[in-house]
C-alpha atoms as a PDB file:
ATOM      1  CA  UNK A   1      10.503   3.557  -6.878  1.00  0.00           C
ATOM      2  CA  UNK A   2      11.468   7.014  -7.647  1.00  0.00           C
ATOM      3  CA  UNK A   3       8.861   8.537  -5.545  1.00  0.00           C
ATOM      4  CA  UNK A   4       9.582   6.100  -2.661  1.00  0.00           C
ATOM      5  CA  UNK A   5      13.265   6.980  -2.704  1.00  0.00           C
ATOM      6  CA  UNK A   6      11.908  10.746  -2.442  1.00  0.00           C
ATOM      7  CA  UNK A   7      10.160  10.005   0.226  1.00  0.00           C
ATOM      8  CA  UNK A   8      13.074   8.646   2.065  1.00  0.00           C
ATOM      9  CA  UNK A   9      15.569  12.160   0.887  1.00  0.00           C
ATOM     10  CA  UNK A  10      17.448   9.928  -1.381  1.00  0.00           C
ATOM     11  CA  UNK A  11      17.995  10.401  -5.329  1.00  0.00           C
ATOM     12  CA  UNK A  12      19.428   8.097  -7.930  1.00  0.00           C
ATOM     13  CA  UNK A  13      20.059  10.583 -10.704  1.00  0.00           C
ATOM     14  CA  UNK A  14      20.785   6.887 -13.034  1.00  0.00           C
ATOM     15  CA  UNK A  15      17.136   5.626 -12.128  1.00  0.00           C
ATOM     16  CA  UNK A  16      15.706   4.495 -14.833  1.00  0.00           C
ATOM     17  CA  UNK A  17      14.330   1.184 -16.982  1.00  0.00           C
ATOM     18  CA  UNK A  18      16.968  -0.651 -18.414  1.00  0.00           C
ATOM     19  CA  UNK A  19      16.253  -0.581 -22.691  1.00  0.00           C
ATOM     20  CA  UNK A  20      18.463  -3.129 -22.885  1.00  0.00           C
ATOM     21  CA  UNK A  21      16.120  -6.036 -22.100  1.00  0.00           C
ATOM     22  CA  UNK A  22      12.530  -4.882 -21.781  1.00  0.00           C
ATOM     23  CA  UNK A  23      11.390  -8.117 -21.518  1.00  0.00           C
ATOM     24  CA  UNK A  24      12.891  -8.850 -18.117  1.00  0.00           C
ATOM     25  CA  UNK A  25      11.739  -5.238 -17.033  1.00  0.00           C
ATOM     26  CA  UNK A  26      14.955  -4.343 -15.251  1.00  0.00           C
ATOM     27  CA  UNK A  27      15.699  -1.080 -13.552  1.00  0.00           C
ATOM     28  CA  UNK A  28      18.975   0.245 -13.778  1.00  0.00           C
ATOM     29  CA  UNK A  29      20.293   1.837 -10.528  1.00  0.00           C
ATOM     30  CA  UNK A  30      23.346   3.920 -11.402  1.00  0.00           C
ATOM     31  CA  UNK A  31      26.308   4.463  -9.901  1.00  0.00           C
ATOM     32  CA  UNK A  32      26.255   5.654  -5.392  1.00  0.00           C
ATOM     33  CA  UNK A  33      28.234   6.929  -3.277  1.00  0.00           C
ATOM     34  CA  UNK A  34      28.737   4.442   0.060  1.00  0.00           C
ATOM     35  CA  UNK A  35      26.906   7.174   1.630  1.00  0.00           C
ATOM     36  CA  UNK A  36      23.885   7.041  -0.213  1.00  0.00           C
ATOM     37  CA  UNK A  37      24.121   3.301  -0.266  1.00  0.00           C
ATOM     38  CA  UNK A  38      24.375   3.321   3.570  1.00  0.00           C
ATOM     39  CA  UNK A  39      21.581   5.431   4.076  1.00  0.00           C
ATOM     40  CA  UNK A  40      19.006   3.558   1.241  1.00  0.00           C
ATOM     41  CA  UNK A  41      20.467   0.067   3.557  1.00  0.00           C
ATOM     42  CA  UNK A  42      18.848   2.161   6.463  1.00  0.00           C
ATOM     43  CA  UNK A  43      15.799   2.866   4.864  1.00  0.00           C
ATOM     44  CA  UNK A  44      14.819  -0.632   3.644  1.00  0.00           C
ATOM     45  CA  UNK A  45      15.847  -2.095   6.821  1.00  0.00           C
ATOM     46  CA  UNK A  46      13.643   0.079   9.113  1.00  0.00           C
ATOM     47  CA  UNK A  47      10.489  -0.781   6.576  1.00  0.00           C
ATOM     48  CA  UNK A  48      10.664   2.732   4.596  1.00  0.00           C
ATOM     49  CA  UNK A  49      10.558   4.830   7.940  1.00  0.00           C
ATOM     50  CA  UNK A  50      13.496   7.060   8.343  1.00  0.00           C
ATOM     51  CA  UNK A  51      13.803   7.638  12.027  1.00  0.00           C
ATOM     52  CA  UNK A  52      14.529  10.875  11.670  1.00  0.00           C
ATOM     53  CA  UNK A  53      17.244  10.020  10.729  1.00  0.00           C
ATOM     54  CA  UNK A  54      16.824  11.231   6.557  1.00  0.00           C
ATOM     55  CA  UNK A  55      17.248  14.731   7.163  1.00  0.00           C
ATOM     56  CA  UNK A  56      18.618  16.600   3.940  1.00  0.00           C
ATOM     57  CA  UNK A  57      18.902  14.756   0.252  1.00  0.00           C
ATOM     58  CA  UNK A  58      21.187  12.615  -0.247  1.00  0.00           C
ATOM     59  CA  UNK A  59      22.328  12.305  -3.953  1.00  0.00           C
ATOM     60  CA  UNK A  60      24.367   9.619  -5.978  1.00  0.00           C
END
């Protein structure tokens, strides 16, 4: 996921597995700004393909 969100100029500095509850193999997304969450909306609605439109990293 990490690499994919690279891909796209976006970073979760929280990503990781949640230790929590292994078992269910939950990842933990962190805390974002709207902006970041706006942008990562874009992202996965346009199928992973920017548009152009991910110029510059945008960071939790």
């Amino acid at each position: 996921m990490r690499a994919a969100l690279t891909r796209a100029d976006i970073v979760l500095p929280s990503l990781a597995v949640d230790p929590v509850s292994p078992d269910l193999r939950l990842v933990y997304l962190g805390n974002v700004r709207a902006d970041v969450v706006v942008k990562l909306a874009r992202v996965i609605r346009d199928g992973g393909d920017c548009n152009g439109q991910c110029r510059g990293t945008a960071t939790a």
